[in-house]
N, C-alpha and C. Protein backbone atom coordinates (compact mmCIF):
# COMPACT_ATOMS: atom_id res chain seq x y z
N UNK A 1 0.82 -1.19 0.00
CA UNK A 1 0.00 0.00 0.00
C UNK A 1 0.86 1.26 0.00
N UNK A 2 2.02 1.37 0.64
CA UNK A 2 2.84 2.52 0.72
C UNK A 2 3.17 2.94 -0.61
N UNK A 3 3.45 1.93 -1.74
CA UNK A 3 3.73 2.08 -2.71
C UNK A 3 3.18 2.96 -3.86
N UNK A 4 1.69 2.57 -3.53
CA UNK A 4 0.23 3.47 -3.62
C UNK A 4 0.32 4.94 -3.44
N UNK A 5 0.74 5.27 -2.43
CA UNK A 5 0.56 6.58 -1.78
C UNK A 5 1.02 7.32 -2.97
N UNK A 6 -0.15 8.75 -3.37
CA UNK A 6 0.40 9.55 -4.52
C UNK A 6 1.24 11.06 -3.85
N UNK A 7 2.39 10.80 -2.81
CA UNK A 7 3.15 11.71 -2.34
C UNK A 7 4.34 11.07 -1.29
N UNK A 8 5.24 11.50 -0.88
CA UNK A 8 6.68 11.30 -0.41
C UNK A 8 5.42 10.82 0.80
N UNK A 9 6.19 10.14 1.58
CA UNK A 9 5.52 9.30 2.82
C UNK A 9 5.82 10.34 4.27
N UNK A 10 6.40 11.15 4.21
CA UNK A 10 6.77 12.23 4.65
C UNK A 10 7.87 12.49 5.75
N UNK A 11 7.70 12.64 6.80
CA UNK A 11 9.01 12.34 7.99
C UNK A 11 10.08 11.58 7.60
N UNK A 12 9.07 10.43 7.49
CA UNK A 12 10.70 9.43 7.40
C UNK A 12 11.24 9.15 6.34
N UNK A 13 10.91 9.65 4.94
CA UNK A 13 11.67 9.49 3.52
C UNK A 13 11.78 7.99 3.20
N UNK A 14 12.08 8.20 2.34
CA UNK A 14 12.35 6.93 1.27
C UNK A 14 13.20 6.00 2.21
N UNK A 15 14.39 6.15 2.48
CA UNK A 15 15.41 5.56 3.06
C UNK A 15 14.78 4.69 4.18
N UNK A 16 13.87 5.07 4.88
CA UNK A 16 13.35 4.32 6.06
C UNK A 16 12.39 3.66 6.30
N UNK A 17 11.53 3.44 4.61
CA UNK A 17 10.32 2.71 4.18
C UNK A 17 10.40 1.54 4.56
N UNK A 18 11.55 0.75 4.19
CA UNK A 18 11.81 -0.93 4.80
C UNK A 18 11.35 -0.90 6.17
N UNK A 19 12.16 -0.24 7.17
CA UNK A 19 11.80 0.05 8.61
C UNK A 19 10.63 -0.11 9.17
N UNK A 20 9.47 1.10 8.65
CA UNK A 20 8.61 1.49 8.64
C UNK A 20 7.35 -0.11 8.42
N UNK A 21 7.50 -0.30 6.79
CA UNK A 21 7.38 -1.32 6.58
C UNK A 21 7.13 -3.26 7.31
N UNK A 22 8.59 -2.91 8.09
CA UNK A 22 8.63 -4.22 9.01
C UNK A 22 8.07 -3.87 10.56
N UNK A 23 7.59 -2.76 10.97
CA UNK A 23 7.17 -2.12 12.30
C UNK A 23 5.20 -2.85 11.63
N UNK A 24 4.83 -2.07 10.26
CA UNK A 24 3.47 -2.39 10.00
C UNK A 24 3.55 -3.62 10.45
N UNK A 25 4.19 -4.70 9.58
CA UNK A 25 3.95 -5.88 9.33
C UNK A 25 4.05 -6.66 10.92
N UNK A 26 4.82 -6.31 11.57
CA UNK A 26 4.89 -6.61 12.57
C UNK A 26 3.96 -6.60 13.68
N UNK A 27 3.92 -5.07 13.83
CA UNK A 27 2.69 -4.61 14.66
C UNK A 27 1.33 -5.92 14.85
N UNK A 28 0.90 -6.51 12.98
CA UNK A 28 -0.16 -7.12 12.90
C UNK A 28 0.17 -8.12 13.19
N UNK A 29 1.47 -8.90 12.89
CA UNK A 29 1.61 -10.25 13.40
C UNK A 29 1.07 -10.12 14.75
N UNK A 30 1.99 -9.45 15.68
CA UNK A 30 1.53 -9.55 16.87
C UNK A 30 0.30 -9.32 17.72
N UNK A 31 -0.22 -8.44 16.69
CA UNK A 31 -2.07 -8.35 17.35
C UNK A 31 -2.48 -9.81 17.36
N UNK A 32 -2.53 -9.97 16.31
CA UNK A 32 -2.69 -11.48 15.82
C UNK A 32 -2.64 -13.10 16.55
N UNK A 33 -1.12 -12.48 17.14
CA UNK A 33 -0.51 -13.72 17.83
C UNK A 33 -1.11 -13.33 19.48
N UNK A 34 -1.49 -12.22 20.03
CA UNK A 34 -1.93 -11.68 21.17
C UNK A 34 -3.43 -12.56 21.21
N UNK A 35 -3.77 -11.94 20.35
CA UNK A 35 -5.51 -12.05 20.08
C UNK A 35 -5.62 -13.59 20.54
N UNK A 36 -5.15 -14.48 19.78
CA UNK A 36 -4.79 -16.06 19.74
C UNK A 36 -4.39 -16.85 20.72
N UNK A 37 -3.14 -16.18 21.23
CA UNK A 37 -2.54 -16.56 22.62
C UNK A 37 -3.91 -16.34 23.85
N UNK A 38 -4.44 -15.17 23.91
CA UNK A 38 -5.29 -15.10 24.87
C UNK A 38 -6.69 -15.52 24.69
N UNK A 39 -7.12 -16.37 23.46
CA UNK A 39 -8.29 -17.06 23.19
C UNK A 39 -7.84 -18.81 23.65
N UNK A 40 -6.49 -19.13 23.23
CA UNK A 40 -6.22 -20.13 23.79
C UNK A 40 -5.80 -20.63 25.39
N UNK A 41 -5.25 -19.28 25.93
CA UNK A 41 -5.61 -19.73 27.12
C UNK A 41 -6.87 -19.40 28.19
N UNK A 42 -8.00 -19.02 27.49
CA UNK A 42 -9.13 -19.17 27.54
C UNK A 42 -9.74 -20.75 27.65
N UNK A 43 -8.82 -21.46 27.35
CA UNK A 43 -9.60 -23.15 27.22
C UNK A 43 -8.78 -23.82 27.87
N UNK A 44 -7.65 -23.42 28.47
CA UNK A 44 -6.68 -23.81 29.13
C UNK A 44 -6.98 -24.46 30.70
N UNK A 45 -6.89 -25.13 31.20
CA UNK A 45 -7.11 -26.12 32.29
C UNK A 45 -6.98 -24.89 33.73
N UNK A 46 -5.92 -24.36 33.78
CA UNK A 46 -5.31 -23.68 34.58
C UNK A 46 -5.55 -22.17 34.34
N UNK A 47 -6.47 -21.28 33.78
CA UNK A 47 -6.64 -20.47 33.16
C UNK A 47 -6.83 -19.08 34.46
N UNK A 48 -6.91 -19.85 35.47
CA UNK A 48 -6.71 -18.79 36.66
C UNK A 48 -5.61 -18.27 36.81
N UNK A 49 -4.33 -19.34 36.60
CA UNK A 49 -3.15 -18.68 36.28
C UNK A 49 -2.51 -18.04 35.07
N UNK A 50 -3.86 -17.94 34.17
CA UNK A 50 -3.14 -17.06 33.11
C UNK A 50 -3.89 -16.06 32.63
N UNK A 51 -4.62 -15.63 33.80
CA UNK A 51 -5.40 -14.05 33.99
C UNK A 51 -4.43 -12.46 33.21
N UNK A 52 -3.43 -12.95 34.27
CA UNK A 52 -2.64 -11.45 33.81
C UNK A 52 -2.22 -11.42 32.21
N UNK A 53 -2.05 -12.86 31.67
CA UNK A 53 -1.20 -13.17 30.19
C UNK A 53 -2.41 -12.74 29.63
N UNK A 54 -4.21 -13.46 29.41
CA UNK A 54 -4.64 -13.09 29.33
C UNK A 54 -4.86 -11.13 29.12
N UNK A 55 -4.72 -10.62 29.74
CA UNK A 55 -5.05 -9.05 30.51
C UNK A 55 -4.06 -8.64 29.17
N UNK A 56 -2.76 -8.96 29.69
CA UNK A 56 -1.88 -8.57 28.80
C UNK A 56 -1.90 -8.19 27.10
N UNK A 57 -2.18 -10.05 26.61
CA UNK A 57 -2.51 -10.09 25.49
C UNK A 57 -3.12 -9.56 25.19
N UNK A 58 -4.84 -8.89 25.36
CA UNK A 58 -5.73 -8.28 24.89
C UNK A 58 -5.13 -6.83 24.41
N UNK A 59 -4.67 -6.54 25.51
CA UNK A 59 -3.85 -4.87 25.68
C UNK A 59 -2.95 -4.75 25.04
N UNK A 60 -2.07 -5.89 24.25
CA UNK A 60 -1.16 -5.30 23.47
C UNK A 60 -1.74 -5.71 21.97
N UNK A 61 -2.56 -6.96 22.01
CA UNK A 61 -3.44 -6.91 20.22
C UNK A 61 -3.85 -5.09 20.12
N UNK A 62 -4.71 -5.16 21.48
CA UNK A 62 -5.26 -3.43 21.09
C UNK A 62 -4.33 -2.20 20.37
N UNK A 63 -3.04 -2.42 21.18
CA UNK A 63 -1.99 -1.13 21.22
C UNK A 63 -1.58 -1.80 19.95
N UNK A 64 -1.25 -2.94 19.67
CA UNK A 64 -0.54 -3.07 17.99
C UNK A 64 -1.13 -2.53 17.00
N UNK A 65 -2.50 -3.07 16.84
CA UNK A 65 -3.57 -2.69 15.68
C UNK A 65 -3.33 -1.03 15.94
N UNK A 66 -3.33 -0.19 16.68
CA UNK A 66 -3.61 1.16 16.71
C UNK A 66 -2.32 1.53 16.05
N UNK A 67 -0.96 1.16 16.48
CA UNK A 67 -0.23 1.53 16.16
C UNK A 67 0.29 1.32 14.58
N UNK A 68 -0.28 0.32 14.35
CA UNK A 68 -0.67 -0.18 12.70
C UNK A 68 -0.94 0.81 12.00
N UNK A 69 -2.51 1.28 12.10
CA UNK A 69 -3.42 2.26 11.87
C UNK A 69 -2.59 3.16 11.93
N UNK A 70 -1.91 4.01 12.85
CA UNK A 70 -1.14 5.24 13.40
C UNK A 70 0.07 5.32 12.26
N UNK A 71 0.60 4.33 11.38
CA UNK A 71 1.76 4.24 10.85
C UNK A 71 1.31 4.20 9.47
N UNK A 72 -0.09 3.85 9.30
CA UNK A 72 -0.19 3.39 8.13
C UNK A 72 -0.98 5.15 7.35
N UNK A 73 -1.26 5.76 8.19
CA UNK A 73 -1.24 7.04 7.35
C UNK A 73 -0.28 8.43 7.51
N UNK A 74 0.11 8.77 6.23
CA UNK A 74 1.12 9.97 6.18
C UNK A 74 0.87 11.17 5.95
N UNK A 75 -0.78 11.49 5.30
CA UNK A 75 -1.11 12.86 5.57
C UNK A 75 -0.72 13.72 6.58
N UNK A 76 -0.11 14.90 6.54
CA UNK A 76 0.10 15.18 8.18
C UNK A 76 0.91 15.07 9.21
N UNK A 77 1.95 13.70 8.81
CA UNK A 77 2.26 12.80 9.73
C UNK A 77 2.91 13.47 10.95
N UNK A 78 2.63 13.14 11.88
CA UNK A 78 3.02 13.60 13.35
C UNK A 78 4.35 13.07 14.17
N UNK A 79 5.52 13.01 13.83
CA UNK A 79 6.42 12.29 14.24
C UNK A 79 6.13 12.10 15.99
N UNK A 80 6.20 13.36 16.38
CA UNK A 80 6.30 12.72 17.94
C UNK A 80 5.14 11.98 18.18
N UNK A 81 3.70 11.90 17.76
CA UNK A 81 2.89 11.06 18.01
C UNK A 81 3.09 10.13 17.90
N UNK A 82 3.50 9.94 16.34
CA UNK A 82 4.23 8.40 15.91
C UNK A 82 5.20 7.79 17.23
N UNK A 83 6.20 8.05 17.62
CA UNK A 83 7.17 8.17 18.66
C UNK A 83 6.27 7.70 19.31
N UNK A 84 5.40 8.12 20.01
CA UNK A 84 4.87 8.03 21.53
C UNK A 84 4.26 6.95 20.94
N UNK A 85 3.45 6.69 20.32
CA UNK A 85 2.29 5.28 19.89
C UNK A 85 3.72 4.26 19.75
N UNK A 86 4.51 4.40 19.00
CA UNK A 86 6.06 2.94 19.11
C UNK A 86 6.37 3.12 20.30
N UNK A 87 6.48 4.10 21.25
CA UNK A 87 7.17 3.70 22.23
C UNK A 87 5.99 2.90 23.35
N UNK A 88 4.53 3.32 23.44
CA UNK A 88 3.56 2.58 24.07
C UNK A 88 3.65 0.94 23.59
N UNK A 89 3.82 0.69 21.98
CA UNK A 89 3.84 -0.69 21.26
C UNK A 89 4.84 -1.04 21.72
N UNK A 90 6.13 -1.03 22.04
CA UNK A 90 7.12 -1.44 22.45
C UNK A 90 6.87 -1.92 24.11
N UNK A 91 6.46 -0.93 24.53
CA UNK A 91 6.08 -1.41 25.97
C UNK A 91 5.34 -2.47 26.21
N UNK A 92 4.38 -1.91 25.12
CA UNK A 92 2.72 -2.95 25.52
C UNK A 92 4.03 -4.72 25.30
N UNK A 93 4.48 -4.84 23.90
CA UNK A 93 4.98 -5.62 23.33
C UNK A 93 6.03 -6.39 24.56
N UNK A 94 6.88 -5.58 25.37
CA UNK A 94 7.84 -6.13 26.33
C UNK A 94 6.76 -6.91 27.33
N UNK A 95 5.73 -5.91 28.44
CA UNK A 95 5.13 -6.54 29.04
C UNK A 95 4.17 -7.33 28.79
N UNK A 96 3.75 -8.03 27.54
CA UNK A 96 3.04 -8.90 27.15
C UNK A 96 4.36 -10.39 27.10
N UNK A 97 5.36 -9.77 26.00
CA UNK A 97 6.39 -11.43 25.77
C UNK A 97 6.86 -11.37 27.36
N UNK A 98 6.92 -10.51 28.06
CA UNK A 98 7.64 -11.26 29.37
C UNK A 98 6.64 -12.42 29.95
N UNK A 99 5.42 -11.55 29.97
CA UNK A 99 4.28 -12.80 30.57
C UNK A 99 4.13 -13.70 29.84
N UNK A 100 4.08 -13.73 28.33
CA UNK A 100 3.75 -15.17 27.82
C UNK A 100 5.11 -15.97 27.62
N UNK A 101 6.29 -15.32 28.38
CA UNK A 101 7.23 -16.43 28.62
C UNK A 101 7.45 -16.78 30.04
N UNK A 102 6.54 -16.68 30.41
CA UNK A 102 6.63 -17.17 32.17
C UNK A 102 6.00 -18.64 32.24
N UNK A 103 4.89 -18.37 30.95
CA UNK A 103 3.84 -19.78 30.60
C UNK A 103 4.57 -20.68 29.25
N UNK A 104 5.79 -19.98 28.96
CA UNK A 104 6.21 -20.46 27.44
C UNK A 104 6.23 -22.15 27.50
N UNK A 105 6.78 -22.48 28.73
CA UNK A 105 7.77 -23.94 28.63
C UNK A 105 6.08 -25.19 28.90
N UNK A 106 4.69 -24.30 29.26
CA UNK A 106 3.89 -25.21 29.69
C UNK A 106 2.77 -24.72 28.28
N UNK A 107 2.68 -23.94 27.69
CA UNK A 107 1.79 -23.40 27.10
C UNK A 107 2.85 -23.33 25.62
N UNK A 108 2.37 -23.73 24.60
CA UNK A 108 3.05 -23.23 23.21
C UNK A 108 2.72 -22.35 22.77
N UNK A 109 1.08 -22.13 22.53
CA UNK A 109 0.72 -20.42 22.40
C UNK A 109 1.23 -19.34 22.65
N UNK A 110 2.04 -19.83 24.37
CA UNK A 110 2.43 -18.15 24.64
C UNK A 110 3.77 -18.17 24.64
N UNK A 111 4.55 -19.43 23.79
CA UNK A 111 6.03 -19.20 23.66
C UNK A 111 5.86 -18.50 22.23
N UNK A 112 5.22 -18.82 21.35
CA UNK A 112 4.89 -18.35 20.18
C UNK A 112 4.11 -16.92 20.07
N UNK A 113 3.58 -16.75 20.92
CA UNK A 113 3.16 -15.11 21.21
C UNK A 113 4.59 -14.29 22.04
N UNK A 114 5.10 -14.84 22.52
CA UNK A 114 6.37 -14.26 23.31
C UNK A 114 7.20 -13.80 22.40
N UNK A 115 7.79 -14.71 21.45
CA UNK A 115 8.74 -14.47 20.26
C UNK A 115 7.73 -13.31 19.37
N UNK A 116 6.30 -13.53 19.04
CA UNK A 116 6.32 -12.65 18.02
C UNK A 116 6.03 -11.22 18.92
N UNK A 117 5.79 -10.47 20.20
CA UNK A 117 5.74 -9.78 20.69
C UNK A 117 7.64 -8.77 20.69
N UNK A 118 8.47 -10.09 21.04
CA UNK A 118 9.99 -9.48 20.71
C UNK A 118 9.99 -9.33 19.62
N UNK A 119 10.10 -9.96 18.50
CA UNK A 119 9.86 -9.32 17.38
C UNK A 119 9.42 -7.37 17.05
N UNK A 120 8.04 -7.40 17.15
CA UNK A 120 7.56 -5.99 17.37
C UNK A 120 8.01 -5.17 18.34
N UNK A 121 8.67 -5.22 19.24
CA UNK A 121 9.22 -4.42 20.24
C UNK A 121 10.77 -4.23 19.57
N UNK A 122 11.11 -5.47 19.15
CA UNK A 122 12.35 -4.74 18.09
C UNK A 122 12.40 -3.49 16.82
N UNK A 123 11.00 -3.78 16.57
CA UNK A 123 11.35 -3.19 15.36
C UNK A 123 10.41 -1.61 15.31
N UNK A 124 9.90 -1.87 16.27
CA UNK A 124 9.27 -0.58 17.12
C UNK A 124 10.64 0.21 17.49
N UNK A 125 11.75 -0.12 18.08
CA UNK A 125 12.64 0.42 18.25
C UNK A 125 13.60 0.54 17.36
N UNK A 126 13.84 -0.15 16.46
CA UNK A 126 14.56 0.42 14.83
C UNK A 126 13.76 1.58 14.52
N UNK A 127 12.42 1.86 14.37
CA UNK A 127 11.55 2.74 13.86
C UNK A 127 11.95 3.91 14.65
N UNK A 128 11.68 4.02 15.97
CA UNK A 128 12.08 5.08 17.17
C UNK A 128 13.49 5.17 16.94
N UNK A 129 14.11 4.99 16.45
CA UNK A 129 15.81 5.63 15.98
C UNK A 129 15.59 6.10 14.84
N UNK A 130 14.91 5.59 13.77
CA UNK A 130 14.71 6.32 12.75
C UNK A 130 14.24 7.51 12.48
N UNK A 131 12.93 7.77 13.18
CA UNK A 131 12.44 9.03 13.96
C UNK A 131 13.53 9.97 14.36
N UNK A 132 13.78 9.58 15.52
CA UNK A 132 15.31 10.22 16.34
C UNK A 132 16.21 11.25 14.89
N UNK A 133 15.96 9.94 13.67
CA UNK A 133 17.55 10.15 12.79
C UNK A 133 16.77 11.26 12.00
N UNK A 134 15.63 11.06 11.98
CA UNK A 134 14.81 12.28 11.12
C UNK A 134 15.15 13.54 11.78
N UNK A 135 14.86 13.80 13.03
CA UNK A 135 14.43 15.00 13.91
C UNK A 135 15.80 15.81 14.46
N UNK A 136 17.04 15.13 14.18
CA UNK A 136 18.36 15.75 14.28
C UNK A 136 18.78 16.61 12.96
């Protein structure tokens, strides 16, 4: 879709489209893998103990998809907003994979939601340097 766009993508230029790019793609994996992780331990035997993973997951599918949305338009574009929405996704993203690796070694869902949560918190933070590299 970026490709689409009939104007420069704006802040972050050409050079940082890949970036940009792997933050989208990412962002959705991990809604994705959130959304999933916390429907499966919904059926889970022990599901009292996976309230907070639960809690978690929901809250960071939410914060990914927004931050999706937030990236995916350039009219306008607002760098420090941008900034602040990656740096919330990054967070949401840390305190979600920490919890679904507390359950990783008993639960596969949330070793597999753990990894794709690091994932997006990585590349949330490639993006937030890129920003940075814009605004100097």
């Amino acid at each position: 879709m970026l490709d689409t766009y009939p104007a420069d993508i704006g802040a972050l230029g050409a050079e940082h489209r890949p970036v940009l790019l792997r933050v989208i793609d990412h962002t959705l994996e991990c809604a994705q893998a959130c959304t999933a992780c916390a429907d499966a331990c919904l059926r889970e035997s022990d599901v009292e103990d996976l309230r907070a993973c639960i809690r978690l997951n929901l809250d960071c599918a939410d914060i990914c998809e927004t931050t999706a949305r937030v990236l995916s338009r350039h009219t306008g574009f607002d760098a420090n907003l941008a900034r602040a929405t990656l740096e919330a996704c990054a967070q949401a993203c840390r305190s979600c994979g920490d919890e679904c690796a507390r359950h990783a070694a008993m639960h596969e869902h949330c070793r597999v939601c753990a990894d794709a949560c690091r994932r997006c918190e990585q590349a949330c933070h490639e993006l937030i340097a890129a920003l940075g590299a814009t605004a100097a």
